[in-house]
N, C-alpha and C. Protein backbone atom coordinates (compact mmCIF):
# COMPACT_ATOMS: atom_id res chain seq x y z
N UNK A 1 118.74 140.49 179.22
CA UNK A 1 119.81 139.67 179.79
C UNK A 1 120.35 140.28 181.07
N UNK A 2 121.63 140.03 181.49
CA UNK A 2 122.38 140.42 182.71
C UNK A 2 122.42 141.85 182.61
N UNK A 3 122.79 142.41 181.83
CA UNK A 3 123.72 143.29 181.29
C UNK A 3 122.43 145.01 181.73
N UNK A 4 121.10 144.36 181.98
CA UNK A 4 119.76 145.09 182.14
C UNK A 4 119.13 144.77 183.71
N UNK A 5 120.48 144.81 184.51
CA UNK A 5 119.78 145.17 186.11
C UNK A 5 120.00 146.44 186.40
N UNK A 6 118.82 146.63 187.33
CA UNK A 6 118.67 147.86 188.49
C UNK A 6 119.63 147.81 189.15
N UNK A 7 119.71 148.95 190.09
CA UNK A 7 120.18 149.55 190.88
C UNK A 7 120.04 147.90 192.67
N UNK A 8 118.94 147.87 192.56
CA UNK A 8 118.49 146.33 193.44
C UNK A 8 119.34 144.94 192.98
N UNK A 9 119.12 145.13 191.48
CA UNK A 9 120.14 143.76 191.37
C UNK A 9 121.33 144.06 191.31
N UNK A 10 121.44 145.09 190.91
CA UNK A 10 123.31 145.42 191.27
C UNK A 10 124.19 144.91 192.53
N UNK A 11 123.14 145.47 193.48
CA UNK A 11 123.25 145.19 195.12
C UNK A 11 123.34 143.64 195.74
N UNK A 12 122.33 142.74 194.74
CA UNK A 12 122.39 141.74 194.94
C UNK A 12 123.82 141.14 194.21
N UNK A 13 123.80 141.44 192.98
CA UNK A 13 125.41 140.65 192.09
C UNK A 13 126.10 140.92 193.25
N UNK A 14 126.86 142.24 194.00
CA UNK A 14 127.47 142.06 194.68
C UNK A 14 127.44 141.82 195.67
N UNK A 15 126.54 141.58 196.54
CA UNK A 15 126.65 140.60 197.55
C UNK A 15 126.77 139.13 197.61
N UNK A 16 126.35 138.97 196.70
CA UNK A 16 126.44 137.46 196.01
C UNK A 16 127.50 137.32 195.49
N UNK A 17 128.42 137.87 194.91
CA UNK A 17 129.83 138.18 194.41
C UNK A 17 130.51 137.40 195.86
N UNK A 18 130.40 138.68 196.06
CA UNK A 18 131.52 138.73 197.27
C UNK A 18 131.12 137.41 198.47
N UNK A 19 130.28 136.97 198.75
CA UNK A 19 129.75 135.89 199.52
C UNK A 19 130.12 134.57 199.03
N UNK A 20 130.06 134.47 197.88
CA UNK A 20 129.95 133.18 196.91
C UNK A 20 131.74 132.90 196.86
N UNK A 21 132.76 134.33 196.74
CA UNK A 21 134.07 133.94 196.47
C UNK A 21 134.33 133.63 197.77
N UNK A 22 134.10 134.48 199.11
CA UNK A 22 134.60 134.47 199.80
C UNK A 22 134.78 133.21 200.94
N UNK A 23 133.45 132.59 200.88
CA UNK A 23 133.06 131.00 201.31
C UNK A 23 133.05 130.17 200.41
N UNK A 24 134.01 129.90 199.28
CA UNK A 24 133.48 128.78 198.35
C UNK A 24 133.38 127.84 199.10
N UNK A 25 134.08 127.56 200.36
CA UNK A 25 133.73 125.66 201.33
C UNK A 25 132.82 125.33 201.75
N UNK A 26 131.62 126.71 202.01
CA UNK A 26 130.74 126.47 202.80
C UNK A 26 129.23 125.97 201.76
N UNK A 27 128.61 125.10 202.42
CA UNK A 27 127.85 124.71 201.95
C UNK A 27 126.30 125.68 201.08
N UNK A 28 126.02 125.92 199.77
CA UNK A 28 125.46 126.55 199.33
C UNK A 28 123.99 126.11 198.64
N UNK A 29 123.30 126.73 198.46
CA UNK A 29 121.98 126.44 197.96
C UNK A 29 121.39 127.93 197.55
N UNK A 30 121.66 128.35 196.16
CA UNK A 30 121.38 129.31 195.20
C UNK A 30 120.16 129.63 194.36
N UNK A 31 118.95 130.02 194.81
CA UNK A 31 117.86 130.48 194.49
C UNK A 31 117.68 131.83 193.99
N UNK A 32 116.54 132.04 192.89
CA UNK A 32 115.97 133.31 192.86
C UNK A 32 116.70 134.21 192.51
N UNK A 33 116.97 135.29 192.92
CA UNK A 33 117.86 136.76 192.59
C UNK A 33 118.98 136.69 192.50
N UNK A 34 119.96 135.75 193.03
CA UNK A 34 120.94 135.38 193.19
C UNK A 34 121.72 134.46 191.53
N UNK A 35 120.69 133.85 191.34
CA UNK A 35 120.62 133.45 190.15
C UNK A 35 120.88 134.34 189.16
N UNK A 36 119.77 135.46 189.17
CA UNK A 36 119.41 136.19 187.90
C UNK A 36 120.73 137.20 187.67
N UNK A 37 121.61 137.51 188.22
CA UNK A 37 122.50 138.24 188.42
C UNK A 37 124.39 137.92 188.44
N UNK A 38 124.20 136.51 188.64
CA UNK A 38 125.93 135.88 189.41
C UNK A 38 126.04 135.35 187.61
N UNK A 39 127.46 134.99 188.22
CA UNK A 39 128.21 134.53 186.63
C UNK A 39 128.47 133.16 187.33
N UNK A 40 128.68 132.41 185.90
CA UNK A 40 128.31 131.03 186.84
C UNK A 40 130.16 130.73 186.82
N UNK A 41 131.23 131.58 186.85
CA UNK A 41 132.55 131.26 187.28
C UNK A 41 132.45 131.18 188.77
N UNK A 42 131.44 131.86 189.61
CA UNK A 42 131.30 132.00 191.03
C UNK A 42 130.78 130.83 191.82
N UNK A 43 130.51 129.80 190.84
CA UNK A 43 129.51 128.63 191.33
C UNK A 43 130.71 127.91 192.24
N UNK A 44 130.14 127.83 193.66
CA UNK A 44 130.87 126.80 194.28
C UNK A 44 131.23 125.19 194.13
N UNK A 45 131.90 124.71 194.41
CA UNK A 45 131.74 123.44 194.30
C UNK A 45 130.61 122.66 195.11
N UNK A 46 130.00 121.75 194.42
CA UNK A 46 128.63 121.10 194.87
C UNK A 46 127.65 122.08 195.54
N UNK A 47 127.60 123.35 194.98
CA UNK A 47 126.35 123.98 195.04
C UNK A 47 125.22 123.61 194.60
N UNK A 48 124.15 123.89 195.47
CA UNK A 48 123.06 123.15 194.72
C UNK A 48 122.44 124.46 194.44
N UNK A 49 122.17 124.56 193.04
CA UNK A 49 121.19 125.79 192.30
C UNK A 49 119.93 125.57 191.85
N UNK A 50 118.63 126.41 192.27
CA UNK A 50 117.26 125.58 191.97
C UNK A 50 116.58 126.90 190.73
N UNK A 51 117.18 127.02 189.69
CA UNK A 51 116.62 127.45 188.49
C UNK A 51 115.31 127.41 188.38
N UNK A 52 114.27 128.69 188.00
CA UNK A 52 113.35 128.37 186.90
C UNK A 52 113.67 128.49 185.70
N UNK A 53 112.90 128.03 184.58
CA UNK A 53 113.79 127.99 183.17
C UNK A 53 114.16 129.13 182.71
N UNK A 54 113.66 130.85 183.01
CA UNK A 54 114.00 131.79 182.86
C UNK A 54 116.23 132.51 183.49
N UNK A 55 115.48 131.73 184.34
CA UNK A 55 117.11 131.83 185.43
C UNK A 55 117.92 131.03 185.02
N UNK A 56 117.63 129.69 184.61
CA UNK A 56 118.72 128.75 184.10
C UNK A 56 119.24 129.37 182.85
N UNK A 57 118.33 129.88 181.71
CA UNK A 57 119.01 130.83 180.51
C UNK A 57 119.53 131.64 180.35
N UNK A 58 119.61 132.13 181.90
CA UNK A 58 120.26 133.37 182.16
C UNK A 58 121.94 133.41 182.33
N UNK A 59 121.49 132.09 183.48
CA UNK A 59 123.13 131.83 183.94
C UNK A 59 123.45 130.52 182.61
N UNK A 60 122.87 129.84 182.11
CA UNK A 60 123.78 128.95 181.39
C UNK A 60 123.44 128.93 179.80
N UNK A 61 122.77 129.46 179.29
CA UNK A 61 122.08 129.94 177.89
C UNK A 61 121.69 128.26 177.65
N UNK A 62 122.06 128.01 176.39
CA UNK A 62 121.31 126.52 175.92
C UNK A 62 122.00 125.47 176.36
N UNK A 63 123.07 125.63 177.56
CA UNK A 63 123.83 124.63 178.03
C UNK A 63 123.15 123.43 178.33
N UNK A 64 123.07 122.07 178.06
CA UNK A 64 122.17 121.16 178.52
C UNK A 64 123.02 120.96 180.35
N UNK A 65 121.69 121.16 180.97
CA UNK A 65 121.65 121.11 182.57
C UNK A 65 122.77 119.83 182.77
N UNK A 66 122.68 118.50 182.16
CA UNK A 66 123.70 117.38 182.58
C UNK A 66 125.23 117.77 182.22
N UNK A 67 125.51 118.77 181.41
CA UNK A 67 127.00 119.20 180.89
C UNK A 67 127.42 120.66 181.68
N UNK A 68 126.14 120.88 182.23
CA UNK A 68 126.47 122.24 183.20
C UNK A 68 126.85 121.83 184.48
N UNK A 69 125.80 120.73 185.14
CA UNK A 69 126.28 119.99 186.44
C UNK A 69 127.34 119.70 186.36
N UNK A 70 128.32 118.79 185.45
CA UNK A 70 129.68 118.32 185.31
C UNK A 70 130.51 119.58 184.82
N UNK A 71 130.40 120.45 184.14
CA UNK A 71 131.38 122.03 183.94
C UNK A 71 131.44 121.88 184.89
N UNK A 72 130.63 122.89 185.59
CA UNK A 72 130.71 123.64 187.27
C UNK A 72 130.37 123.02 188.18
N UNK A 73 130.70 121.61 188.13
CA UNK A 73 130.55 121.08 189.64
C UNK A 73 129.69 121.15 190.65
N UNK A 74 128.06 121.44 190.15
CA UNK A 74 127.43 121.90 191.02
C UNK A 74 126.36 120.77 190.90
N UNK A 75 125.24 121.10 191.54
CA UNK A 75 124.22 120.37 191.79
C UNK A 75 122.26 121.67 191.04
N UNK A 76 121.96 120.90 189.92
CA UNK A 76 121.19 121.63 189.46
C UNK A 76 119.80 120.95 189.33
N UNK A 77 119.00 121.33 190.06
CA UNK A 77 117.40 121.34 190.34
C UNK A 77 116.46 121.62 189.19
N UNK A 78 116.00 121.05 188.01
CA UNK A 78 115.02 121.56 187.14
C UNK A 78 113.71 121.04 187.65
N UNK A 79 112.86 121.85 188.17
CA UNK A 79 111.53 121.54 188.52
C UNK A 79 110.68 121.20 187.96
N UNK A 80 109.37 120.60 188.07
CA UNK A 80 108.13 120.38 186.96
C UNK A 80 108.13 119.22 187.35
N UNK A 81 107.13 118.71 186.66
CA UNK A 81 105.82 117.66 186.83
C UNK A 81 106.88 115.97 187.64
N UNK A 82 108.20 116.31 186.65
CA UNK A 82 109.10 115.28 186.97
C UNK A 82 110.66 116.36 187.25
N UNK A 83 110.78 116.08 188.45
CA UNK A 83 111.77 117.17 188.90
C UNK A 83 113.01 116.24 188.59
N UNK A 84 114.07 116.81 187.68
CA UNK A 84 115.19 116.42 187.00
C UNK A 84 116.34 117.00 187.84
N UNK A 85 117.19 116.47 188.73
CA UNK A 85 118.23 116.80 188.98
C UNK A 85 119.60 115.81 189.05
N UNK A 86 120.19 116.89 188.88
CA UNK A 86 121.39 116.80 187.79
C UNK A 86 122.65 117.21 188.96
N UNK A 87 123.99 116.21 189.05
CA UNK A 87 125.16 116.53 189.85
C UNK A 87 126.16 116.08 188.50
N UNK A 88 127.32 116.09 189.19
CA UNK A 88 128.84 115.92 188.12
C UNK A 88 128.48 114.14 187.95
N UNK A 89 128.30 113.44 188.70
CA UNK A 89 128.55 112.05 188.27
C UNK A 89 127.26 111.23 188.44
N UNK A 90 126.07 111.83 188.80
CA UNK A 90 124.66 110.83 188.69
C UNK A 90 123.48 111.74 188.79
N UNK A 91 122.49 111.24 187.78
CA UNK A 91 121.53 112.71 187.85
C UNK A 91 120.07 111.69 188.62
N UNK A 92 119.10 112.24 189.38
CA UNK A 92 117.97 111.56 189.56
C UNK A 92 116.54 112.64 188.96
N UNK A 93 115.89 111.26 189.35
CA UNK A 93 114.34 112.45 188.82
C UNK A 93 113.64 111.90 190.10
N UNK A 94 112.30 112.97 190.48
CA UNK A 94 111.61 112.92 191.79
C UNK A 94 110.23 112.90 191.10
N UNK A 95 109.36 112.32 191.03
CA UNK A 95 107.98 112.49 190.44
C UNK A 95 106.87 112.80 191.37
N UNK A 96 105.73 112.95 190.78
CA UNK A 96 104.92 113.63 191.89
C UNK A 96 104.25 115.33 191.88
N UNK A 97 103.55 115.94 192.63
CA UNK A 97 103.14 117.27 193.03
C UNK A 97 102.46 117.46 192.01
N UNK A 98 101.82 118.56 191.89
CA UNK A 98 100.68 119.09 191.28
C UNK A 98 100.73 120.33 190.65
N UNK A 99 99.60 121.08 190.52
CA UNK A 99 99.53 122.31 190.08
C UNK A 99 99.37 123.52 190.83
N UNK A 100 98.95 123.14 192.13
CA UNK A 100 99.14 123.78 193.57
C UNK A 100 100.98 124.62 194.14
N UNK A 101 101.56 123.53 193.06
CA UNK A 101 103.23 123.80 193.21
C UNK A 101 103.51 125.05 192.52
N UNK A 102 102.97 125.61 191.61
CA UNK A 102 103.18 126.66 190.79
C UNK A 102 103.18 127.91 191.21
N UNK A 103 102.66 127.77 192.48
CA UNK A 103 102.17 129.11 193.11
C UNK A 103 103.27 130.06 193.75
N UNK A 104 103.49 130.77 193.62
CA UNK A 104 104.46 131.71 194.47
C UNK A 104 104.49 131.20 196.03
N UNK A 105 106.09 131.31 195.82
CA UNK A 105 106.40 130.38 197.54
C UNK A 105 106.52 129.17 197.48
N UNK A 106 105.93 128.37 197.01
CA UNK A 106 106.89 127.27 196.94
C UNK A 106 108.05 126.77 196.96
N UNK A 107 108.78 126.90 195.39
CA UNK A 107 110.14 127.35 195.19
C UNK A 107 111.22 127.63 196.74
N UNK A 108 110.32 128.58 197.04
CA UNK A 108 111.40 129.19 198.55
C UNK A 108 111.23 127.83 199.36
N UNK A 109 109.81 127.45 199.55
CA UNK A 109 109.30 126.42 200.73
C UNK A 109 110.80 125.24 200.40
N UNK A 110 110.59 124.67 199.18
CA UNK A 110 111.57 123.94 198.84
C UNK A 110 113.12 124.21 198.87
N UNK A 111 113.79 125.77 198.54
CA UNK A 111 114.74 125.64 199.14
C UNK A 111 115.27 126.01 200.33
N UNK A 112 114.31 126.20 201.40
CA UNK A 112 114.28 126.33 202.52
C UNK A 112 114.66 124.97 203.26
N UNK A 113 113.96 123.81 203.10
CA UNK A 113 113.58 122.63 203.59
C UNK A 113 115.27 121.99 203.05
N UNK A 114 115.75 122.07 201.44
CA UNK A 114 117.30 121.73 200.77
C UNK A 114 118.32 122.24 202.02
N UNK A 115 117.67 123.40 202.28
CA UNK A 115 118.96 124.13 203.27
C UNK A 115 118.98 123.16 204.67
N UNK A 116 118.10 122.91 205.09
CA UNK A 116 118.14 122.34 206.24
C UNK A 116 118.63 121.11 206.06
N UNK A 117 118.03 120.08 205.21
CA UNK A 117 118.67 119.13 204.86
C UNK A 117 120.18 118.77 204.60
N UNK A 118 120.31 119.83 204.00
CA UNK A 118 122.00 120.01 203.67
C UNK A 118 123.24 120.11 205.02
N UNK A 119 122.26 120.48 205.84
CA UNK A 119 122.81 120.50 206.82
C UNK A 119 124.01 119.65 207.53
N UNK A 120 123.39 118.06 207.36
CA UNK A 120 123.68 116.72 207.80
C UNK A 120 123.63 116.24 206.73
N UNK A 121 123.65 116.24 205.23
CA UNK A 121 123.49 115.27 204.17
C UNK A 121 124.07 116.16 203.01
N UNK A 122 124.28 114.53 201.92
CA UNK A 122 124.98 115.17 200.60
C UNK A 122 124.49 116.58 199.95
N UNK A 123 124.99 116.69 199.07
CA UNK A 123 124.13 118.03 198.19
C UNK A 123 122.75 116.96 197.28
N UNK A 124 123.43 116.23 196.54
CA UNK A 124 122.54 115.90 195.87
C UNK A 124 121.27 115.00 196.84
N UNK A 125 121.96 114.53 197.80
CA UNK A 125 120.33 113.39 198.44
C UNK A 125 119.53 114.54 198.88
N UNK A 126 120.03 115.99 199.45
CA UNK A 126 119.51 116.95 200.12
C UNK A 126 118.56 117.65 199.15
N UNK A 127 118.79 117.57 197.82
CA UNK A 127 117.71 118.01 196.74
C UNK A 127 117.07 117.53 196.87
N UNK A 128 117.45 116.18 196.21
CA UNK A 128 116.33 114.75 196.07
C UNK A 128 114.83 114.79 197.15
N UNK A 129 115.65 114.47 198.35
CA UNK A 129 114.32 114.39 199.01
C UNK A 129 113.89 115.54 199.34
N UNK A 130 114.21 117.11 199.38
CA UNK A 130 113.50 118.21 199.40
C UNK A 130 112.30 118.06 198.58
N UNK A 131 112.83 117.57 197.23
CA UNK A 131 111.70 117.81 196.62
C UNK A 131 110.79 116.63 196.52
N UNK A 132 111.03 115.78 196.89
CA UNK A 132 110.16 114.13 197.23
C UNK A 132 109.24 115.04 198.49
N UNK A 133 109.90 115.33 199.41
CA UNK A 133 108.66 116.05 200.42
C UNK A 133 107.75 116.57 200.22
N UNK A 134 108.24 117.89 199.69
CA UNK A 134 107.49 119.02 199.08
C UNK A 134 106.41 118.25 197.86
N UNK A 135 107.42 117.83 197.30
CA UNK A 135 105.64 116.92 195.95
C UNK A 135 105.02 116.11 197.16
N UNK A 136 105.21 115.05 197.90
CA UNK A 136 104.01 114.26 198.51
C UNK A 136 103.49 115.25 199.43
N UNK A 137 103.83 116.36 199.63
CA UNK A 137 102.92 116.96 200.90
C UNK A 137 102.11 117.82 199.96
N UNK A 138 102.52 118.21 198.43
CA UNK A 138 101.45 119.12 197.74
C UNK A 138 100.48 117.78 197.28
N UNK A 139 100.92 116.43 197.20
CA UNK A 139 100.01 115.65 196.41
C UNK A 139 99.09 114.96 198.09
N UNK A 140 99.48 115.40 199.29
CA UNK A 140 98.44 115.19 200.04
C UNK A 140 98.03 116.42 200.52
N UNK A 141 97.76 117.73 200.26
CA UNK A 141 97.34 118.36 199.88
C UNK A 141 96.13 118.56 199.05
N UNK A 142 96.77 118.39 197.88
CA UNK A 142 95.53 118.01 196.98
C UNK A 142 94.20 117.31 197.10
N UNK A 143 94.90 116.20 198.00
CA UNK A 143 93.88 115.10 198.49
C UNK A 143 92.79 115.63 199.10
N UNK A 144 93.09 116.61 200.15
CA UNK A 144 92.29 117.26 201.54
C UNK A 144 91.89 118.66 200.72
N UNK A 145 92.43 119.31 199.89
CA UNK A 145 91.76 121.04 199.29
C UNK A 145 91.99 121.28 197.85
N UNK A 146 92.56 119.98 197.15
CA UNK A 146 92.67 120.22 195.76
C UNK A 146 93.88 121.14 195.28
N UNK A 147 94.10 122.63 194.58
CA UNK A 147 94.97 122.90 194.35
C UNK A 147 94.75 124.29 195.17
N UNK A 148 93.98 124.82 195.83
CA UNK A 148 93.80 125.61 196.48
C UNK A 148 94.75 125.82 198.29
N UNK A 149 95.88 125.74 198.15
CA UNK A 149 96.99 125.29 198.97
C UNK A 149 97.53 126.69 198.68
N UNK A 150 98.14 127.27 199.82
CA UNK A 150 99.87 128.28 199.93
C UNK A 150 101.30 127.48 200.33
N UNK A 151 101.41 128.33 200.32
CA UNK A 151 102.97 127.55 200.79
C UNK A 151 102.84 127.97 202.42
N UNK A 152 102.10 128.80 202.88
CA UNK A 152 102.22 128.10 204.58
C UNK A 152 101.12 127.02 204.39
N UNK A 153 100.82 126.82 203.90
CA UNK A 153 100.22 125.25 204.05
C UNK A 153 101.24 124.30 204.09
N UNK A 154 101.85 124.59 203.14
CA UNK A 154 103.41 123.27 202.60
C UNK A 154 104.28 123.68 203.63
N UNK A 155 104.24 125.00 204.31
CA UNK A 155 105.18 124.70 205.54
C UNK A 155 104.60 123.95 206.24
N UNK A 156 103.20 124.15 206.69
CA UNK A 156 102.52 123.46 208.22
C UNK A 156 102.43 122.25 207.59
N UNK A 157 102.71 121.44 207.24
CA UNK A 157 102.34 119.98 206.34
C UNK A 157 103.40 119.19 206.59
N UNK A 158 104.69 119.77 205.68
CA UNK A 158 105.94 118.92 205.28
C UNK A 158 106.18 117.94 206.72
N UNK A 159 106.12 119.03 208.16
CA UNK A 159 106.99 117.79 208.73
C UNK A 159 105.85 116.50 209.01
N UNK A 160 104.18 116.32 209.47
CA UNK A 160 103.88 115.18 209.14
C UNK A 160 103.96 114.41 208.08
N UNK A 161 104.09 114.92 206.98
CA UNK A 161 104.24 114.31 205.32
C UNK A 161 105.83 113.79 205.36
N UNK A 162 106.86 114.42 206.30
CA UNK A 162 108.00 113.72 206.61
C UNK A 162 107.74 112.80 207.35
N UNK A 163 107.20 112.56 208.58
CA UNK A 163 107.33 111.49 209.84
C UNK A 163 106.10 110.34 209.05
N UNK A 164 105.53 110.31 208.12
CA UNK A 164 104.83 109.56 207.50
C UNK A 164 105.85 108.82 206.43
N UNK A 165 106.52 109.46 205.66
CA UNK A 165 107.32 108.96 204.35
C UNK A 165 108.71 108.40 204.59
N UNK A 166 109.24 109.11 206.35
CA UNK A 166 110.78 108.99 206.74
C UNK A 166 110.64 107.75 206.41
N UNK A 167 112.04 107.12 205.23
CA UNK A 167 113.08 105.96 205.71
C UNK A 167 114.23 106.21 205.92
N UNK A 168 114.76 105.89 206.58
CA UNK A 168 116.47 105.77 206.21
C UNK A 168 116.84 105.45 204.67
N UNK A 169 116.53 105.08 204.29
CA UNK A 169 117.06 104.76 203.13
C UNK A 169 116.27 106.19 202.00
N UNK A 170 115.81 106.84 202.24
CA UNK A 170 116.00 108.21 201.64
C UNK A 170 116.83 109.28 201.10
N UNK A 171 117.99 109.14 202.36
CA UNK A 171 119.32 109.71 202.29
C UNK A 171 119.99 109.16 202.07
N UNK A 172 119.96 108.25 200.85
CA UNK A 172 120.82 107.16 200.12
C UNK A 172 120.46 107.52 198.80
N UNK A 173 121.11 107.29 198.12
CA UNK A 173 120.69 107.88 196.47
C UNK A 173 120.42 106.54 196.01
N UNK A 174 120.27 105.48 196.28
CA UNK A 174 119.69 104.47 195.72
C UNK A 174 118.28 104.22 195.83
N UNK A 175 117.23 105.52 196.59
CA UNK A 175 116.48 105.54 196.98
C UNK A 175 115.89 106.20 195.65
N UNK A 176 116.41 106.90 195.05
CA UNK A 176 115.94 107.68 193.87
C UNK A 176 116.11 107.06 192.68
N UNK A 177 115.15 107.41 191.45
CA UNK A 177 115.29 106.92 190.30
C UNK A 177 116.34 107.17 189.49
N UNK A 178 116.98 106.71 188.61
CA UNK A 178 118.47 107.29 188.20
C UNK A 178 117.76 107.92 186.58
N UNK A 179 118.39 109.22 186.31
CA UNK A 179 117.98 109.68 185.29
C UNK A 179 118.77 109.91 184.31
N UNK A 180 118.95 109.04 183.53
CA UNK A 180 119.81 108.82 181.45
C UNK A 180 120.09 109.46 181.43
């Protein structure tokens, strides 16, 4: 559990500590190490957090992800075959991508692409279509090399797999499937 970090994650809790209290206004997107280490009292409002299921048990034990989004006010990313995400008042799912996605780097590719998005857009549409990108550019991918892809592939990709898929109506949540 928590209670069994290094000397490295120590370093990280507190920087992440102290970052997370000190900007709660500023817009956040919580990956990776950051995860494995923070208490989820630190969660900003409409943070978007992109868990693997190891990290989500960490910070929320058997909490179901739709009662954790509404606790803590945040915005929570469960990845896989049908990517489930979850905010305080509407959850969507993103379908799509492959087995090429599994690979180390991804994950980052995707919340790299959330961050930028977030930039100019909600928390939750800024998930949504992160990961609508990221799956159609691994599922045209696939098309052209199968699952044999990196994630600088999915970098050099995303933005034609964007200027191909852009609508306006993307950054609308009516664009997404609504998930029960």
């Amino acid at each position: 559990g928590k209670n069994e970090i290094d000397a490295e994650g120590e370093k990280t809790k507190k920087i992440t500590e102290k970052l997370l209290r000190e900007f709660p206004d500023k817009k956040w997107v919580i990956d990776a190490g950051s995860l494995q280490v923070m208490e989820k009292e630190w969660i900003p409002k409409d943070a978007i957090l992109t868990p693997n299921k190891k990290e989500y048990e960490m910070l929320f034990g058997n909490m179901d992800p739709k009662e954790a989004a509404k606790k803590y006010n945040c915005i929570i990313v469960i990845k896989g075959p049908k990517t489930l995400i979850y905010s305080k008042d509407k959850n969507i799912i993103v379908d799509g991508g492959n087995a090429g996605l599994t690979k180390g780097g991804s994950g980052d590719v995707e919340a790299g692409l959330t961050v930028g998005l977030l930039a100019k857009n909600e928390p939750l549409v800024s998930a949504g279509a992160a990961s609508f990108f990221v799956k159609r550019t691994a599922d045209y991918l696939m098309k052209k090399v199968g699952t044999c892809y990196n994630s600088d592939d999915l970098v050099n990709t995303i933005p034609s797999v964007m200027k191909k898929n852009m609508k306006p109506s993307i950054f609308n949540l009516s664009f997404f499937k609504n998930l029960r």
